[in-house]
Protein backbone atom coordinates (compact mmCIF):
# COMPACT_ATOMS: atom_id res chain seq x y z
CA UNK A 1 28.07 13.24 -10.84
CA UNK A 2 26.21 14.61 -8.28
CA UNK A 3 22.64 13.68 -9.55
CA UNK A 4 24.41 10.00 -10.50
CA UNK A 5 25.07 9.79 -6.89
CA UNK A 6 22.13 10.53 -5.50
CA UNK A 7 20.64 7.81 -8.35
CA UNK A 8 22.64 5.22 -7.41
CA UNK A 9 21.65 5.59 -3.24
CA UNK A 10 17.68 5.99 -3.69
CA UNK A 11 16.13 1.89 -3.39
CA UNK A 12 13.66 2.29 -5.83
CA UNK A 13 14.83 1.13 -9.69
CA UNK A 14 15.49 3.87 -11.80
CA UNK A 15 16.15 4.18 -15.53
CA UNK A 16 17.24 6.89 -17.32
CA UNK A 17 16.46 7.07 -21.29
CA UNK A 18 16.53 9.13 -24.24
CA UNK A 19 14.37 10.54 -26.38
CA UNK A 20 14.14 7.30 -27.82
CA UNK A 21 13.66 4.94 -25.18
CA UNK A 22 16.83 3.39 -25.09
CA UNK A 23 18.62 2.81 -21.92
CA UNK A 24 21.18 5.52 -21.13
CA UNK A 25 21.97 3.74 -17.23
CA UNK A 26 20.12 2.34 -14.80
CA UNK A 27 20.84 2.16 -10.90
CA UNK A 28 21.96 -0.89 -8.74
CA UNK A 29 18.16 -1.40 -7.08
CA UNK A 30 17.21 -2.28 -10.75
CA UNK A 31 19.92 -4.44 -11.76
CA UNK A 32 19.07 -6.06 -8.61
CA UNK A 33 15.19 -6.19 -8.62
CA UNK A 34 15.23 -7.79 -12.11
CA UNK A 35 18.30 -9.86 -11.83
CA UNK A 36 19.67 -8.34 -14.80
CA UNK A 37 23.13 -6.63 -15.66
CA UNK A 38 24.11 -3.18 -17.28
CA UNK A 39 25.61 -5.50 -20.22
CA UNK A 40 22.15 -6.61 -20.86
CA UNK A 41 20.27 -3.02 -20.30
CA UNK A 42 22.41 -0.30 -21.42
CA UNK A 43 22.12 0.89 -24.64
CA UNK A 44 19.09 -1.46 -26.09
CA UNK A 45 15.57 0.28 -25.98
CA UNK A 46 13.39 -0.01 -22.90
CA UNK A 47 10.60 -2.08 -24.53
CA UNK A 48 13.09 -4.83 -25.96
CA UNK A 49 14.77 -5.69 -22.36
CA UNK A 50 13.81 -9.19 -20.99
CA UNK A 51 11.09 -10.60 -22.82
CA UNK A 52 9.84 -6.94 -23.78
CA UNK A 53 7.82 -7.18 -20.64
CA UNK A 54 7.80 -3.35 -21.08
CA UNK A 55 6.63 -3.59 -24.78
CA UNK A 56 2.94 -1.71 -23.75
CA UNK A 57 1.98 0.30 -26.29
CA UNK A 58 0.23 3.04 -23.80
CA UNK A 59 3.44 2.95 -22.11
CA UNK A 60 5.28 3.17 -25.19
CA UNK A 61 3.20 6.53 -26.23
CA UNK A 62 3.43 8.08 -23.20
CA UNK A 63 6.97 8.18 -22.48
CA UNK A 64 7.40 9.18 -26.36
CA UNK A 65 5.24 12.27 -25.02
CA UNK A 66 7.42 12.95 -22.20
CA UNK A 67 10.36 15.43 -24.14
CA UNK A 68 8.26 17.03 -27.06
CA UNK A 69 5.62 17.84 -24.54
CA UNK A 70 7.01 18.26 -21.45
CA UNK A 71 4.80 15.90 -19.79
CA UNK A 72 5.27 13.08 -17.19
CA UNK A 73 3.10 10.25 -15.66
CA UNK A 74 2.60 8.89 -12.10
CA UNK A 75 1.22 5.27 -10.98
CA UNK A 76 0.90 4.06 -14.04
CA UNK A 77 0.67 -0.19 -13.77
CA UNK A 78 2.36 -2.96 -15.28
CA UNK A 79 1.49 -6.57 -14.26
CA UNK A 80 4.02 -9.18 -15.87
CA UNK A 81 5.87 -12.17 -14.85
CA UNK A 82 8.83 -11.35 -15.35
CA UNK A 83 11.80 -13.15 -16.15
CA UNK A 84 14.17 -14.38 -12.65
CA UNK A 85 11.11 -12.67 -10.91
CA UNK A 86 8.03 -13.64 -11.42
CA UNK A 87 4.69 -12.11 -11.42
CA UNK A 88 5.09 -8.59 -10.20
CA UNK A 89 2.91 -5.48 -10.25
CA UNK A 90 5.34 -2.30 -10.73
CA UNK A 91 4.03 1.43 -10.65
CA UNK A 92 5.85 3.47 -12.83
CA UNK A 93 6.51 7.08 -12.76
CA UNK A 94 8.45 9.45 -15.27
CA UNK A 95 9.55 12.54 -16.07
CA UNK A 96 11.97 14.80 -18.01
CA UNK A 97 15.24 15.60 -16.78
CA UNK A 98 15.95 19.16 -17.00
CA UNK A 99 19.55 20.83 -16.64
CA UNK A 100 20.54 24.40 -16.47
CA UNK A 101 20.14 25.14 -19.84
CA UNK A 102 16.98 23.71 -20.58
CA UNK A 103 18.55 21.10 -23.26
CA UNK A 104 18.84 17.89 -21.43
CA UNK A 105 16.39 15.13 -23.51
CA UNK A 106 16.50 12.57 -21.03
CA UNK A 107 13.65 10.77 -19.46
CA UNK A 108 13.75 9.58 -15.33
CA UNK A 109 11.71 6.25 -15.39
CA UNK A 110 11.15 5.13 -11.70
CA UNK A 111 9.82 1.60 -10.89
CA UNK A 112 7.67 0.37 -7.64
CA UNK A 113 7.69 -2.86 -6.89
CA UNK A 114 3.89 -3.05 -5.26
CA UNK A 115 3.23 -6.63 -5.72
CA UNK A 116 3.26 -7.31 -1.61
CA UNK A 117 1.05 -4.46 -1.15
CA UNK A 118 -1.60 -5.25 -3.56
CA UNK A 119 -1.60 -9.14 -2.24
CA UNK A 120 -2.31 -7.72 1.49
CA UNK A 121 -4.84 -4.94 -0.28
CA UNK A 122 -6.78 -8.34 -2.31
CA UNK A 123 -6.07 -10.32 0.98
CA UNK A 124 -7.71 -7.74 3.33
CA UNK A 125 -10.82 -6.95 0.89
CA UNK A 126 -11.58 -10.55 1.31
CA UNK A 127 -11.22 -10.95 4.97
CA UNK A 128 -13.59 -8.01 5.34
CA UNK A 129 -16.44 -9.09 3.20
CA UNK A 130 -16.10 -12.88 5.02
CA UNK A 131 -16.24 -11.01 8.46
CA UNK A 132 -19.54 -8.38 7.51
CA UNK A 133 -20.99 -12.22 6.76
CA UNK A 134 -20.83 -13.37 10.52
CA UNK A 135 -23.21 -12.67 13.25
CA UNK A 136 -20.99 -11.55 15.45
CA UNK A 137 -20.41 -7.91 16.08
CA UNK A 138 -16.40 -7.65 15.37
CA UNK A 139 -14.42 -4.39 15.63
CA UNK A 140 -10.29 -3.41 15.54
CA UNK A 141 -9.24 0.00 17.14
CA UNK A 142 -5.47 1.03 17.19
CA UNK A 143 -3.90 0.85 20.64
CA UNK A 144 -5.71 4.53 21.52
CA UNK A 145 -8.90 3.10 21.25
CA UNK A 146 -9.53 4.42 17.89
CA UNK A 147 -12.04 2.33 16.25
CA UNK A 148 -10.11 1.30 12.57
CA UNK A 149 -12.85 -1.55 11.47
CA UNK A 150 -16.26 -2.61 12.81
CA UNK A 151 -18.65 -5.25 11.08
CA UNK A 152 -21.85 -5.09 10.06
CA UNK A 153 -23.05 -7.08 12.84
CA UNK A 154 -21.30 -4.59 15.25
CA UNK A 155 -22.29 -1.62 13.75
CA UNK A 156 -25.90 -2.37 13.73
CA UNK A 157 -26.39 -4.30 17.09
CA UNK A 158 -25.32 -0.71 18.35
CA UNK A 159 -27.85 1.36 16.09
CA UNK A 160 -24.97 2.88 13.54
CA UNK A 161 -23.77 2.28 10.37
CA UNK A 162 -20.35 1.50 9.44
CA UNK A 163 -19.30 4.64 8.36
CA UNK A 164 -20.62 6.05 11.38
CA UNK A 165 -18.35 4.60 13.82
CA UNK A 166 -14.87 4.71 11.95
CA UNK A 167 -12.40 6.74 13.69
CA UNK A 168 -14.74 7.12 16.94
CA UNK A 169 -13.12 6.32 20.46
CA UNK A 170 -14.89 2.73 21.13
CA UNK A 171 -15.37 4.15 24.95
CA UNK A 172 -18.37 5.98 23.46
CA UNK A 173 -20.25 2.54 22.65
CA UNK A 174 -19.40 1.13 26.52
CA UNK A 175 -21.72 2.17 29.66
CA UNK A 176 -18.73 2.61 31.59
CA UNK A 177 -15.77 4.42 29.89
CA UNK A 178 -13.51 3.57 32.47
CA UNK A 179 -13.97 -0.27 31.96
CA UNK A 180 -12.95 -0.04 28.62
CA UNK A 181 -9.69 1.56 29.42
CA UNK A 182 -9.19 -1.00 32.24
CA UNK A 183 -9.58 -3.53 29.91
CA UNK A 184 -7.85 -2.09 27.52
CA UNK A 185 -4.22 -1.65 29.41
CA UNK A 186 -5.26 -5.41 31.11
CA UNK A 187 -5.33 -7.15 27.23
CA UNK A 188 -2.08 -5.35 25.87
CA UNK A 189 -0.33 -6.62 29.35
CA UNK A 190 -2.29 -10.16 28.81
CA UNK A 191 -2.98 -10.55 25.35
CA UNK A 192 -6.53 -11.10 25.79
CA UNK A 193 -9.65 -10.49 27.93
CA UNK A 194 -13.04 -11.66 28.22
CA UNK A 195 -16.27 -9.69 30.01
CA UNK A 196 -19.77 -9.35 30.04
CA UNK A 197 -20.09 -5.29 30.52
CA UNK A 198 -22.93 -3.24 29.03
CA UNK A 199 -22.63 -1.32 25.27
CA UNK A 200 -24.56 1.83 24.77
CA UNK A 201 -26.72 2.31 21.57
CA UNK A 202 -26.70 5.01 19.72
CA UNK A 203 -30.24 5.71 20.82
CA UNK A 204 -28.81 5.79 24.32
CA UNK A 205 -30.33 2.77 25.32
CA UNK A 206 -27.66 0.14 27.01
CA UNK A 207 -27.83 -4.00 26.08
CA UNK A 208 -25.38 -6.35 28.18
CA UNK A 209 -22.57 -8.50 26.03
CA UNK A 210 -20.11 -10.46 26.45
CA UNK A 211 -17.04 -8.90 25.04
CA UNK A 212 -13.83 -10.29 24.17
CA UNK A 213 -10.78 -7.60 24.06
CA UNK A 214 -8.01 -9.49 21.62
CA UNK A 215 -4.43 -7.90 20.96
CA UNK A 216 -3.67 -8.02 17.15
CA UNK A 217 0.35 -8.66 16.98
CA UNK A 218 2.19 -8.54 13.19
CA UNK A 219 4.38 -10.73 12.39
CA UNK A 220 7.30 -9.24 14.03
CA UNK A 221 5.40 -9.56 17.51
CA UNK A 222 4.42 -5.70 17.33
């Protein structure tokens, strides 16, 4: 009861099965992620739910693994559209659920949704290879200053290379520190700034530019 409890609270979908793969229970996040009820999931095996979206014969063989040979699996991925859903990419992680006297021959089967995640991952990936295309030198720092992202246009107008620069303080590329953190505090109160100051090379050397300081919100205005 205990361990059932503490099931039915976590958010991720869970699924508990035997040593055959059929569904002993599952908890409410994964009635709820698939849109499905215990009527249709308990007691049929896991690859014949839906429309045996989780028929993968890899999958299949390892979780057949999982009791004879005490083994277990993490991030394994499934892309499907699934049924009520859609087209979702789930990372799945299982294991063998022990109990006090070592007989227990059940299987945990947890289930990430990380179909947003990999979307922003493909969406970001893209935006970066478009930006190293443009001539201008473009870099993001967190609100310390930490540089998070530069360009390839920034990184060599300055004399580095990309690598170089990531997780440097961007006061280190201006001739005057204290400019950048003036400008700094003056975008995050205005939401943007624009100066000509001078930018230091990593040769030492110093080139004027006019730089514009933009504040990067999410969508929650953050």
């Amino acid at each position: 009861k205990y361990a059932e409890s503490i099931i039915a609270t976590v958010r991720e979908p869970l699924i508990v099965l035997d040593g055959d793969l059929r569904v002993i229970s599952a908890n409410r996040s994964f009635y709820k992620t698939f849109k499905v009820t215990p009527k249709e999931t308990e007691g049929r095996y896991l690859y014949e739910l839906g429309n045996r979206q989780w028929d993968i014969p890899e999958l299949r063989q390892l979780l057949e693994k999982i009791i004879p040979e005490n083994t277990s699996f993490e991030d394994y991925e499934v892309e499907h559209n699934f049924p009520k859903i859609g087209w979702k990419t789930m990372l799945l992680n299982a294991r063998r659920v022990f109990s006090e006297d070592g007989e227990t021959k059940l299987i945990l089967l947890a289930i990430e949704d990380v179909t947003e995640r990999k979307r922003m991952e493909q969406e970001m990936r893209l935006l970066s290879n478009v930006v190293h295309q443009v001539s201008e030198g473009i870099a993001v720092t967190d609100l310390e200053g930490k540089i998070i992202f530069v360009n390839s246009a920034w990184a060599k107008m300055h004399g580095y290379m990309v690598e170089e620069l990531i997780g440097k303080d961007v006061k280190i590329l201006y001739s005057k520190p204290e400019e950048a953190k003036s400008f700094k505090e003056e975008t995050i109160s205005k939401g943007s700034v624009r100066e000509r100051i001078g930018h230091v090379k990593k040769d030492g050397s110093i080139f004027p530019a006019l730089t514009t300081w933009t504040l990067i919100k999410d969508e929650r205005g953050k």
